[in-house]
Protein backbone atom coordinates (compact mmCIF):
# COMPACT_ATOMS: atom_id res chain seq x y z
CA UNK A 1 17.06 -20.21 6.74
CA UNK A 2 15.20 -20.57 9.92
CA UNK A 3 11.48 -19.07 9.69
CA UNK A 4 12.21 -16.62 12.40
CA UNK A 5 15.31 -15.39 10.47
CA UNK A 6 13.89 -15.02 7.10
CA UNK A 7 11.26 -12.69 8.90
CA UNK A 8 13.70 -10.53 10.62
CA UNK A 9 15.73 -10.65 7.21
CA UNK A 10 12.39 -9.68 5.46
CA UNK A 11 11.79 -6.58 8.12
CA UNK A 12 15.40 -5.66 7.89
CA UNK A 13 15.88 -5.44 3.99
CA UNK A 14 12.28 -3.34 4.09
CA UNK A 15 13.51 -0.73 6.41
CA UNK A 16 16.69 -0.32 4.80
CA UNK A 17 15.25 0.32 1.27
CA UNK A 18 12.60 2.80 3.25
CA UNK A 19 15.51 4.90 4.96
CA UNK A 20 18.17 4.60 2.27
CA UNK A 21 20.80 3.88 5.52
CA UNK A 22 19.15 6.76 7.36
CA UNK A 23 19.42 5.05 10.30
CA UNK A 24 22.54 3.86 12.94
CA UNK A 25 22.80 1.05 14.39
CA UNK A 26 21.01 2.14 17.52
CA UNK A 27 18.24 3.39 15.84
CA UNK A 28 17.92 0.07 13.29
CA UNK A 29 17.72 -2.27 15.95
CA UNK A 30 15.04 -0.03 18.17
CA UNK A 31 12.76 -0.19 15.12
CA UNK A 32 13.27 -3.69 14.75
CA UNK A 33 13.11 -4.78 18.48
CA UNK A 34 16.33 -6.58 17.98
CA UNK A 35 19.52 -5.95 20.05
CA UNK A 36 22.51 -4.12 18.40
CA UNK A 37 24.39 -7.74 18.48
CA UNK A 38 21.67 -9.45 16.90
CA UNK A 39 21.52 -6.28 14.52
CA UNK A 40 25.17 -6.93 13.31
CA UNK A 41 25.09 -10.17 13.29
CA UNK A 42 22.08 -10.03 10.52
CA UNK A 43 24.51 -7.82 8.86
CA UNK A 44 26.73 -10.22 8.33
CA UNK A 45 24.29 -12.92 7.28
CA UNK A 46 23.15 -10.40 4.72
CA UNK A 47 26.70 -9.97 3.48
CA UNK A 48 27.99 -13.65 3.18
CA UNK A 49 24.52 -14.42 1.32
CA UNK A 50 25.09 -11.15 -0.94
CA UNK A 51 28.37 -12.53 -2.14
CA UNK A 52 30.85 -9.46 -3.09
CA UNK A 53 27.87 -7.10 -3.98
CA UNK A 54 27.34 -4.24 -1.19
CA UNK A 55 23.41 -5.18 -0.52
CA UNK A 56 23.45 -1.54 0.47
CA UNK A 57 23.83 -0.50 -2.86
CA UNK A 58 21.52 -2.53 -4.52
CA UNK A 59 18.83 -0.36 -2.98
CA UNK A 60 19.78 2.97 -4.51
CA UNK A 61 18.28 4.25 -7.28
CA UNK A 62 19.24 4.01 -10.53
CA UNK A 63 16.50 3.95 -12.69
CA UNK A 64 17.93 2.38 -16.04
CA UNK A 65 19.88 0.30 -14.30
CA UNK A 66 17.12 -0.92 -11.43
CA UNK A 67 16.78 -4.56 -13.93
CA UNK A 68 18.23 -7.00 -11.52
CA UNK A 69 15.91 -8.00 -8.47
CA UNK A 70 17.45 -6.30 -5.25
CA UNK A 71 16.17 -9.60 -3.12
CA UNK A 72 16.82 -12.38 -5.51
CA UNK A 73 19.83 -13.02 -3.22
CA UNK A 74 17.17 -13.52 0.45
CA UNK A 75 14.64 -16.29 -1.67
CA UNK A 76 17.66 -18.17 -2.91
CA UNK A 77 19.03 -18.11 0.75
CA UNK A 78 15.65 -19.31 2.23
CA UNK A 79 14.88 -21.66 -0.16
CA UNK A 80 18.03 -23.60 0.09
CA UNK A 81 20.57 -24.42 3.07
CA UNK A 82 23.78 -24.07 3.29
CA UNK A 83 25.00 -27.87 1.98
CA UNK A 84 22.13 -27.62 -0.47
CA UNK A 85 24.12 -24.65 -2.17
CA UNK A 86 26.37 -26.62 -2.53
CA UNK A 87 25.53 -30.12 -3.20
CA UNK A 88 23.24 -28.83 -5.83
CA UNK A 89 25.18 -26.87 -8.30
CA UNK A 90 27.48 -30.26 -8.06
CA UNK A 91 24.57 -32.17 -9.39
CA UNK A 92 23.62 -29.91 -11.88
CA UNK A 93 26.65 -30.06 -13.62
CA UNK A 94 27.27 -33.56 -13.74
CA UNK A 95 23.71 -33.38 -15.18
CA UNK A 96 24.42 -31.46 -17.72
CA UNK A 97 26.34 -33.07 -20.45
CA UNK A 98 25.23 -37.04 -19.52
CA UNK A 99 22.45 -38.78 -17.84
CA UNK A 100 24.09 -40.47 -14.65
CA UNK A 101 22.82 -42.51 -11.98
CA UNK A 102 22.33 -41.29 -7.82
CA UNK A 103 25.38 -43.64 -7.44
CA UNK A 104 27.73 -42.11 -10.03
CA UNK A 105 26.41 -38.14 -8.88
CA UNK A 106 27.33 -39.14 -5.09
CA UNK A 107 30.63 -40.23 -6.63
CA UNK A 108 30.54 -36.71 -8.29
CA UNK A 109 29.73 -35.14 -5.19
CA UNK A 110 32.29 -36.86 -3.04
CA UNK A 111 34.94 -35.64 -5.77
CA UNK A 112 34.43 -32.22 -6.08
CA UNK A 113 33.12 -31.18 -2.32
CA UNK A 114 35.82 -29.96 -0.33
CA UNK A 115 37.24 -31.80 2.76
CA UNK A 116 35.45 -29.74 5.20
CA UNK A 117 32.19 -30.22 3.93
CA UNK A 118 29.43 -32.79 5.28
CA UNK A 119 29.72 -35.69 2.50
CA UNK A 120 26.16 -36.35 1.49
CA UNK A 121 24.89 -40.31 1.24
CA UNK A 122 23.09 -41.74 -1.69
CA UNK A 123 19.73 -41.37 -0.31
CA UNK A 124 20.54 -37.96 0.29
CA UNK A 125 21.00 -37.63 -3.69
CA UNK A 126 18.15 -39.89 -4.33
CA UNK A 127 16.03 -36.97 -2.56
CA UNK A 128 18.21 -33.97 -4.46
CA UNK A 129 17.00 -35.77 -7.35
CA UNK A 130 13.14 -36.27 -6.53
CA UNK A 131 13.07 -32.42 -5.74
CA UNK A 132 15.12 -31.67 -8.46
CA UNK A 133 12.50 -33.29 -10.77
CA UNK A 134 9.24 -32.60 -8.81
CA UNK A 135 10.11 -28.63 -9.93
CA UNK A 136 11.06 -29.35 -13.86
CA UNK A 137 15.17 -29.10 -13.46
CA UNK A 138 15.84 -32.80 -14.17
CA UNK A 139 13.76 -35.50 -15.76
CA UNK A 140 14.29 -38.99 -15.72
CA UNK A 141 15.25 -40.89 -18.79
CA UNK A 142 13.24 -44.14 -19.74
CA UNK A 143 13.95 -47.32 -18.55
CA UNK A 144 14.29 -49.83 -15.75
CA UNK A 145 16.13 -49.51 -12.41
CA UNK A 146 18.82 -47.92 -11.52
CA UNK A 147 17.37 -45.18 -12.94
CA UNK A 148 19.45 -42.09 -14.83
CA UNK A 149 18.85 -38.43 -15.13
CA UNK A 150 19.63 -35.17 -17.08
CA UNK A 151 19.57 -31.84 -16.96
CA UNK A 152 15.91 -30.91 -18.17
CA UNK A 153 17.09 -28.27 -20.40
CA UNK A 154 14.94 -28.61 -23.75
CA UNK A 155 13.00 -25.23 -23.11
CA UNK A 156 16.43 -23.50 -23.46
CA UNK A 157 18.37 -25.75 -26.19
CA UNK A 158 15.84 -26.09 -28.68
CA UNK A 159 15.26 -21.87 -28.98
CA UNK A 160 17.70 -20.26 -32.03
CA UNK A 161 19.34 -17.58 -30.89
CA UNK A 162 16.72 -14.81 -31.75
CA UNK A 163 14.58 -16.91 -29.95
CA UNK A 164 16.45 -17.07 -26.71
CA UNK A 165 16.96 -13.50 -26.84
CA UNK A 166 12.66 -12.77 -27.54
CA UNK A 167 11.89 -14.85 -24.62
CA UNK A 168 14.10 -13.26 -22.22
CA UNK A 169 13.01 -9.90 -23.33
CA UNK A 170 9.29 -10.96 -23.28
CA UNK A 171 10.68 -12.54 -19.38
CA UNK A 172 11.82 -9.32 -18.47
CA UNK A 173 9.16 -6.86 -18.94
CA UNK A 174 6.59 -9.28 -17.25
CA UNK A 175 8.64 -9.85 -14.28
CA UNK A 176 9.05 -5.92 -13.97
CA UNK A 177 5.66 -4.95 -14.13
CA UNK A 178 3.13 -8.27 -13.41
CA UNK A 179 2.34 -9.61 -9.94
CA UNK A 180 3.20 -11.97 -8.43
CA UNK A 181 6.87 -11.28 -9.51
CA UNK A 182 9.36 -13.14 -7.63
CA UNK A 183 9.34 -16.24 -9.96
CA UNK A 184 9.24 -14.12 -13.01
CA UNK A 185 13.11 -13.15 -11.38
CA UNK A 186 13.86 -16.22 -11.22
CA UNK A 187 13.34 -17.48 -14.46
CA UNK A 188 14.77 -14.23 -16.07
CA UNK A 189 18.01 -14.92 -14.33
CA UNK A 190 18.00 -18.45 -15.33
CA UNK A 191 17.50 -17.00 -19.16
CA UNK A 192 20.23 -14.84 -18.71
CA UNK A 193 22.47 -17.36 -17.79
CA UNK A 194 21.43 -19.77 -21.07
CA UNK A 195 21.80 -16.27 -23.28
CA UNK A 196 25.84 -16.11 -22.02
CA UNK A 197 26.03 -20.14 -22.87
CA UNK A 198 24.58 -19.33 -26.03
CA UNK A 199 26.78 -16.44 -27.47
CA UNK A 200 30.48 -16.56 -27.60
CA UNK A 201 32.32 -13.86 -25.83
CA UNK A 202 33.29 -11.97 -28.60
CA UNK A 203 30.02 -11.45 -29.69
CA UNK A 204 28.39 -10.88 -26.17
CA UNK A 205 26.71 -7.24 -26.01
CA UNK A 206 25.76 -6.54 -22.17
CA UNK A 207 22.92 -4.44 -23.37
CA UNK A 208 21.09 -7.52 -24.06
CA UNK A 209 20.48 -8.32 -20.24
CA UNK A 210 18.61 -4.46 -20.12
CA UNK A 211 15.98 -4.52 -23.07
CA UNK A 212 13.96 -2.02 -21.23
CA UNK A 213 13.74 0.74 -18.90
CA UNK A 214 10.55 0.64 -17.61
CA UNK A 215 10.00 -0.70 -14.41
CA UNK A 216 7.47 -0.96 -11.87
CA UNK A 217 9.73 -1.96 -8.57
CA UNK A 218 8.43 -1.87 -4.75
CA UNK A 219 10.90 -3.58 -2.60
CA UNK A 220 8.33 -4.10 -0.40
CA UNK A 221 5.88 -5.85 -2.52
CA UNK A 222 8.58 -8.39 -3.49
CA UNK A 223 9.03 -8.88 0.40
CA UNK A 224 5.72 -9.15 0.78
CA UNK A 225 5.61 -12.09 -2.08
CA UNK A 226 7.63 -14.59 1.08
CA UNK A 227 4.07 -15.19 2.45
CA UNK A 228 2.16 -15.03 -0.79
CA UNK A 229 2.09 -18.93 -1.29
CA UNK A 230 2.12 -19.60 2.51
CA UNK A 231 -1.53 -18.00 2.40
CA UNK A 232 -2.61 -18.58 -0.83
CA UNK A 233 -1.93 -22.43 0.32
CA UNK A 234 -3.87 -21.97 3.54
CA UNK A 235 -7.04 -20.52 1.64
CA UNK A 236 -6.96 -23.78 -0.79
CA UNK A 237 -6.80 -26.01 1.86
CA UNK A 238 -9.26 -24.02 4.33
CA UNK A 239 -6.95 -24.02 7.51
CA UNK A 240 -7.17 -20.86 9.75
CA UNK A 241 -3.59 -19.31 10.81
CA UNK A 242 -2.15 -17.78 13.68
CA UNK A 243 1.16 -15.17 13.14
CA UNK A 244 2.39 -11.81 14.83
CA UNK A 245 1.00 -8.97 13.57
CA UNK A 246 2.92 -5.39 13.61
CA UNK A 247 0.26 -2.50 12.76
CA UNK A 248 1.26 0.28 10.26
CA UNK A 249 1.19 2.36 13.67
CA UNK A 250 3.12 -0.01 15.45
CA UNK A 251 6.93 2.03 15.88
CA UNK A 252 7.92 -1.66 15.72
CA UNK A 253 8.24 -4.04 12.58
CA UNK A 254 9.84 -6.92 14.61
CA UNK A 255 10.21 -8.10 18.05
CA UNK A 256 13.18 -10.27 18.24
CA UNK A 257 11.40 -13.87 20.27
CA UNK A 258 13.64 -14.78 23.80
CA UNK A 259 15.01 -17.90 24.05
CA UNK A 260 14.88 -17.40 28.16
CA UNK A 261 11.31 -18.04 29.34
CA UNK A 262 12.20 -16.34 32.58
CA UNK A 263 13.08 -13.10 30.64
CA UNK A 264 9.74 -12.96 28.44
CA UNK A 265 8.70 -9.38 27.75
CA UNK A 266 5.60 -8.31 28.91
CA UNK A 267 4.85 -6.16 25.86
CA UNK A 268 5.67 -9.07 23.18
CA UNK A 269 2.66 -8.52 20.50
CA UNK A 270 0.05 -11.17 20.70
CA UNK A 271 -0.98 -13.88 18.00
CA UNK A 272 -3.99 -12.87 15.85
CA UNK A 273 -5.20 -15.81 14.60
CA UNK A 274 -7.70 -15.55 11.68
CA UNK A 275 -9.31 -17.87 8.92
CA UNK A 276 -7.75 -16.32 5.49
CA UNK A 277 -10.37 -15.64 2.61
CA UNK A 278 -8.93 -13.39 0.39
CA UNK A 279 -5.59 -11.87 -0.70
CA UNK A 280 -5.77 -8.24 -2.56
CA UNK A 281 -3.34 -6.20 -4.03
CA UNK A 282 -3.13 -2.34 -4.05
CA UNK A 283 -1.85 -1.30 -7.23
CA UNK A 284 -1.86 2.28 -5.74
CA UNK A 285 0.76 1.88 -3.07
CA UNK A 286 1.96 -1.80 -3.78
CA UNK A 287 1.13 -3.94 -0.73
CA UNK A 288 -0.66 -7.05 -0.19
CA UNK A 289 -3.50 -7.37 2.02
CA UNK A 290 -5.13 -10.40 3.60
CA UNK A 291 -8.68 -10.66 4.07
CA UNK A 292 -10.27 -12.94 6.71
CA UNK A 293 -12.36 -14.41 9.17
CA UNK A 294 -12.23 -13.79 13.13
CA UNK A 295 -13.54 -16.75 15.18
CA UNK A 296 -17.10 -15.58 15.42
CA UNK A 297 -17.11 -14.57 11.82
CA UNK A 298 -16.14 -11.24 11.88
CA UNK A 299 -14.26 -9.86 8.76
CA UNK A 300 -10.68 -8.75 9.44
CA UNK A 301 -7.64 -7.48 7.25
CA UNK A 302 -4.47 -7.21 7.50
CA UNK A 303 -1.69 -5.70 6.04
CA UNK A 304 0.96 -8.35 4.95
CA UNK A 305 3.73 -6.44 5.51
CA UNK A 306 3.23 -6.24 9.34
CA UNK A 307 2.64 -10.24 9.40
CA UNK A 308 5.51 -12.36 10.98
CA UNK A 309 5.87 -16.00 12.16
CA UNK A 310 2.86 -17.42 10.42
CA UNK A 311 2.00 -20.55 11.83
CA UNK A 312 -0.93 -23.35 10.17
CA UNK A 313 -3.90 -24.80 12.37
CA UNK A 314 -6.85 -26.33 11.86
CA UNK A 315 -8.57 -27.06 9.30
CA UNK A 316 -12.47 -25.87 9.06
CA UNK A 317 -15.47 -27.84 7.13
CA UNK A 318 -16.08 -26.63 3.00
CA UNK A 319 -19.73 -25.96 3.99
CA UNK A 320 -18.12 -23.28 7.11
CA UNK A 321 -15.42 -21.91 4.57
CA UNK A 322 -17.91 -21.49 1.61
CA UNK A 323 -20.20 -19.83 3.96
CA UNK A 324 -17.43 -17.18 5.30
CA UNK A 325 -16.49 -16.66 1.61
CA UNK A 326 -19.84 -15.91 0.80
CA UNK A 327 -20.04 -13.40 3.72
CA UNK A 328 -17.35 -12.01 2.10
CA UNK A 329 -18.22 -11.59 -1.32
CA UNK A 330 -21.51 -9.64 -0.33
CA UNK A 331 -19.67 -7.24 1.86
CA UNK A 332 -16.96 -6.78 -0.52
CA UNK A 333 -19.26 -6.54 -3.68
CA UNK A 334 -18.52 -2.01 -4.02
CA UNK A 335 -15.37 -2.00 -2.25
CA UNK A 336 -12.98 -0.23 -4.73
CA UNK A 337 -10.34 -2.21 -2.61
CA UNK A 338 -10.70 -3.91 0.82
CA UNK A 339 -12.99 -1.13 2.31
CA UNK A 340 -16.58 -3.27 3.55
CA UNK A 341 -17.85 0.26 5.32
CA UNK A 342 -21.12 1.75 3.92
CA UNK A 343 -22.00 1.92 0.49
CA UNK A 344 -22.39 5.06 -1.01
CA UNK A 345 -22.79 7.39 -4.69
CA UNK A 346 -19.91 9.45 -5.94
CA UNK A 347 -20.36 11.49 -9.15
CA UNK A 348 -17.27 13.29 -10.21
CA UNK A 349 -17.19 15.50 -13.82
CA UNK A 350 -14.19 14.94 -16.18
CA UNK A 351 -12.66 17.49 -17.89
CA UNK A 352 -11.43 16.43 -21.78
CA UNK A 353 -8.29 17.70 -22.47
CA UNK A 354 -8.01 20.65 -24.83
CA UNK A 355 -6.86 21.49 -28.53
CA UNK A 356 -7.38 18.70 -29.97
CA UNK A 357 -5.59 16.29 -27.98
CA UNK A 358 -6.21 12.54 -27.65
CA UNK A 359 -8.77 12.20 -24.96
CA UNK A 360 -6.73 9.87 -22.46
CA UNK A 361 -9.19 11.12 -19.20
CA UNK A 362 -11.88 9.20 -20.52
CA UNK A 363 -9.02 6.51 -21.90
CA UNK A 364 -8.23 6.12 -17.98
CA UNK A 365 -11.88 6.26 -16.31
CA UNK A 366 -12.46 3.58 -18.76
CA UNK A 367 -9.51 1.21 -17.94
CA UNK A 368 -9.41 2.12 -14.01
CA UNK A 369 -12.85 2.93 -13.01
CA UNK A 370 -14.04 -0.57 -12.52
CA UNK A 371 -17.63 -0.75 -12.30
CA UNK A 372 -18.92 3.04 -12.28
CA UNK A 373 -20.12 4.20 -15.24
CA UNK A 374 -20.44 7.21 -17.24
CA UNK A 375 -23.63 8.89 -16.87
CA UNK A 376 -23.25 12.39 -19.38
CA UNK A 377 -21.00 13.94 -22.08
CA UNK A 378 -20.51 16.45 -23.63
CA UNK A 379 -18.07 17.40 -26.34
CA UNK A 380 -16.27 19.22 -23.16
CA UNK A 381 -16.70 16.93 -20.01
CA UNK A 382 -18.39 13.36 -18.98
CA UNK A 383 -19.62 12.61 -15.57
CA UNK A 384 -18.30 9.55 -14.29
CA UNK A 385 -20.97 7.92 -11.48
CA UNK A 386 -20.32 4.71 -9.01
CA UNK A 387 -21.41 3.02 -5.77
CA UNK A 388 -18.51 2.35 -3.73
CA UNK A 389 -17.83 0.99 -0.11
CA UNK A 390 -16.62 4.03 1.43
CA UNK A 391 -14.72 7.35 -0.12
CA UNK A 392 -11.24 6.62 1.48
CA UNK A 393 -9.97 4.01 -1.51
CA UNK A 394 -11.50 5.80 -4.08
CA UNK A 395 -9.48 9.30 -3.41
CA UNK A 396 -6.03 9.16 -4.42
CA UNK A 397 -7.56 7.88 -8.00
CA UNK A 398 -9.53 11.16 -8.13
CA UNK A 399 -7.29 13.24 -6.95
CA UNK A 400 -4.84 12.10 -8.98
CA UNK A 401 -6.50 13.38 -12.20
CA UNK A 402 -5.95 16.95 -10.27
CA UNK A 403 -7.76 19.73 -12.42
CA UNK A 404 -9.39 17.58 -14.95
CA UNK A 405 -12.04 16.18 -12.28
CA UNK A 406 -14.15 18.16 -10.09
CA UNK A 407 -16.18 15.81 -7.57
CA UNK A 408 -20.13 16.76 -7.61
CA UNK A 409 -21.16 14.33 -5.08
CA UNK A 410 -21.23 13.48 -1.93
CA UNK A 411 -20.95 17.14 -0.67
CA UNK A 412 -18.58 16.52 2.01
CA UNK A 413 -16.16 14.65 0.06
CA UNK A 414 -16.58 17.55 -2.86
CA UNK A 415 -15.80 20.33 0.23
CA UNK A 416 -12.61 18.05 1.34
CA UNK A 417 -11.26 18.39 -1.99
CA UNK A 418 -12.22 22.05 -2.32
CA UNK A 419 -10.11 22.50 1.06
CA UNK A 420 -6.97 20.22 -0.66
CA UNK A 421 -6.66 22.91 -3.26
CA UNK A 422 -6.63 25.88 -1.10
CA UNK A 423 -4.51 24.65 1.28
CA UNK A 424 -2.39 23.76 -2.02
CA UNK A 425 -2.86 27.32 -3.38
CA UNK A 426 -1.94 28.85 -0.44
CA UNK A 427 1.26 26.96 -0.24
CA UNK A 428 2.38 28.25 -3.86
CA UNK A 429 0.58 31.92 -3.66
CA UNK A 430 3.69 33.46 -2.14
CA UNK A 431 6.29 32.41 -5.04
CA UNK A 432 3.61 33.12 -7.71
């Protein structure tokens, strides 16, 4: 896929898992900035690259049966064109049971494509074959020229049954609850596929592609995942970026680019350009956020969801980079997330549970409450103290322990909560 596409696709499949099809078509394309044509005809994309599943339905929910990664279908479609799908599966094949040369796969190829289809040449295959075995698929077999290759399988063929079975179990729950995800998918669907090679059909048992029920999807954070490697690539090799950016209070997600200079919108979002840093994930609300530098310096952040058409630039000198990362750091050192605002003391009191319960509030301050420390306890109640960058971050995690922490300090974020639960109680007081 074109860049520009896969971004539209990306804005497109994020909107439709937000509204569940709330939307017509008028009212899609308005929030995407796209025409109604150029809605439908992303439809259709959408469709041909889903296959016979309805990609509408793949975002309802269904809990138990939520396994299968909605938009495993869009990376396969941007990773590969359209005589890549398939020239490649060709290959593969022929790969499988021999080791063959580029000459007798091109023979392979020729055979089995079908008449309308472009026919490839042999350095065509001899480039397949390179990319094939730059990513681990194929390997090639000792010996002098011309070389042979096979299907780099070993991982899969040497595991007993049991063993197959452990790994793609073990596959599974990491890809459903780890970050980055999208090539924990990958590899669990390329399990799957071994496990139905491996057991004969009259012993096949579907429940063995859903081990588990627990999940941990956001659509959106697997969306997001598309420029996860574009910027983490960008912050090894120091080069600043440029991109469209769409703010969370942007009405907008997309803006559709004219191919008629002499029709250019006026009110076409500008480029940001920035020098990334730093990439941080919110556990919270899954999204990504990237962390950077302006051109004098300034830190900025964005969230990646709103990022389209990312575009590399110039590089900048180690000494400059180290410098901004530094700048970073220092600002960043009590920011329970991204916030770099003013540091400041919050003191909250946990409440244990009662009758003899295991005590899983202090369990959680423990594992979640990164730095702070706890100050007092009592056999009733421990007081939890930290400096953090800002109170904004730190609030949904204290409010989400609802009765069992009361906030002592600062006093205006203790009165905001104080002013949550009345406005709460008076919600509820008439049904009580």
């Amino acid at each position: 896929m074109a860049k520009e596409s896969f971004d539209k696709e990306i804005q497109f499949l994020r909107l439709l898992a937000l509204t569940g099809g709330g939307y017509d078509r008028q009212q899609f394309a308005g929030r995407l900035g796209i025409s109604v044509h150029t809605f439908d005809k992303t439809v259709r994309r959408l469709r041909e690259v889903s296959g016979d599943a309805d990609f509408a339905d793949l975002f309802r929910y269904g809990y138990a049966d939520s396994a299968e990664p909605v938009l495993l279908f869009l990376y396969r479609a941007k990773s590969m064109k359209e005589s890549e799908s398939r020239r490649l599966p060709i290959l593969l094949t022929a790969l499988r049971d021999n080791p063959q040369t580029a000459a007798e796969l091109l023979d392979a190829c020729c055979e089995s494509l079908p008449l309308d289809a472009a026919m490839p040449d042999e350095k065509t295959i001899r480039s397949d074959l390179r990319y094939l075995e730059e990513i681990g698929v194929v390997r090639r077999e000792p010996g002098g020229r011309p070389y042979r290759y096979v299907l780099n399988n070993e991982l899969t063929d040497c595991l007993s049954r049991k063993e197959l079975i452990d790994l793609y179990e073990f596959v599974d729950i990491m890809a459903n609850t780890q970050i980055p995800s999208v090539q924990g998918y990958l590899l669990r669907d390329n399990l799957k596929k071994a496990l139905r090679s491996a057991i004969p059909e009259d012993e096949w048992n579907d429940g063995l592609l859903e081990p588990f029920a627990y999940k941990y999807h956001y659509d959106a954070r697997i969306l997001d995942e598309a420029h996860l490697y574009t910027l983490l690539s960008t912050i090894r090799r120091r080069r600043r970026i440029s991109f469209q950016y769409f703010s969370p209070k942007n009405r907008k997600s997309y803006s559709a680019k004219d191919t008629n200079p002499l029709f250019g919108r006026e009110n076409e979002p500008r480029r940001e350009a920035t020098l990334p840093l730093k990439i941080v994930y919110d556990h919270q609300y899954g999204r990504w956020y990237l962390i950077g530098a302006a051109s004098k310096g300034r830190i900025v952040k964005f969230r990646m969801e709103g990022m389209i058409e990312i575009a590399e630039e110039d590089a900048v000198p180690e000494p400059y980079f180290a410098a901004r990362q530094e700048q970073l750091e220092e600002k960043m050192r009590y920011s329970w997330l991204i916030d770099t605002g003013e540091t400041v003391t919050v003191r909250a009191r946990f409440y244990r549970p009662l009758d003899g319960q295991a005590d899983f509030i202090e369990e959680r301050v423990r594992l979640q409450g990164q730095w702070g420390e706890i100050k007092e306890e009592t056999p009733e109640s421990f007081v939890y103290e930290i400096q953090v960058n800002g109170v904004t971050e730190i609030r949904p995690w204290l409010r989400g322990f609802g009765s069992s922490c009361e906030v002592l300090e600062p006093a205006d974020l203790r009165q905001s909560f104080i002013e949550e639960w009345k406005e709460i109680g008076d919600y509820y007081e008439p049904s009580v």
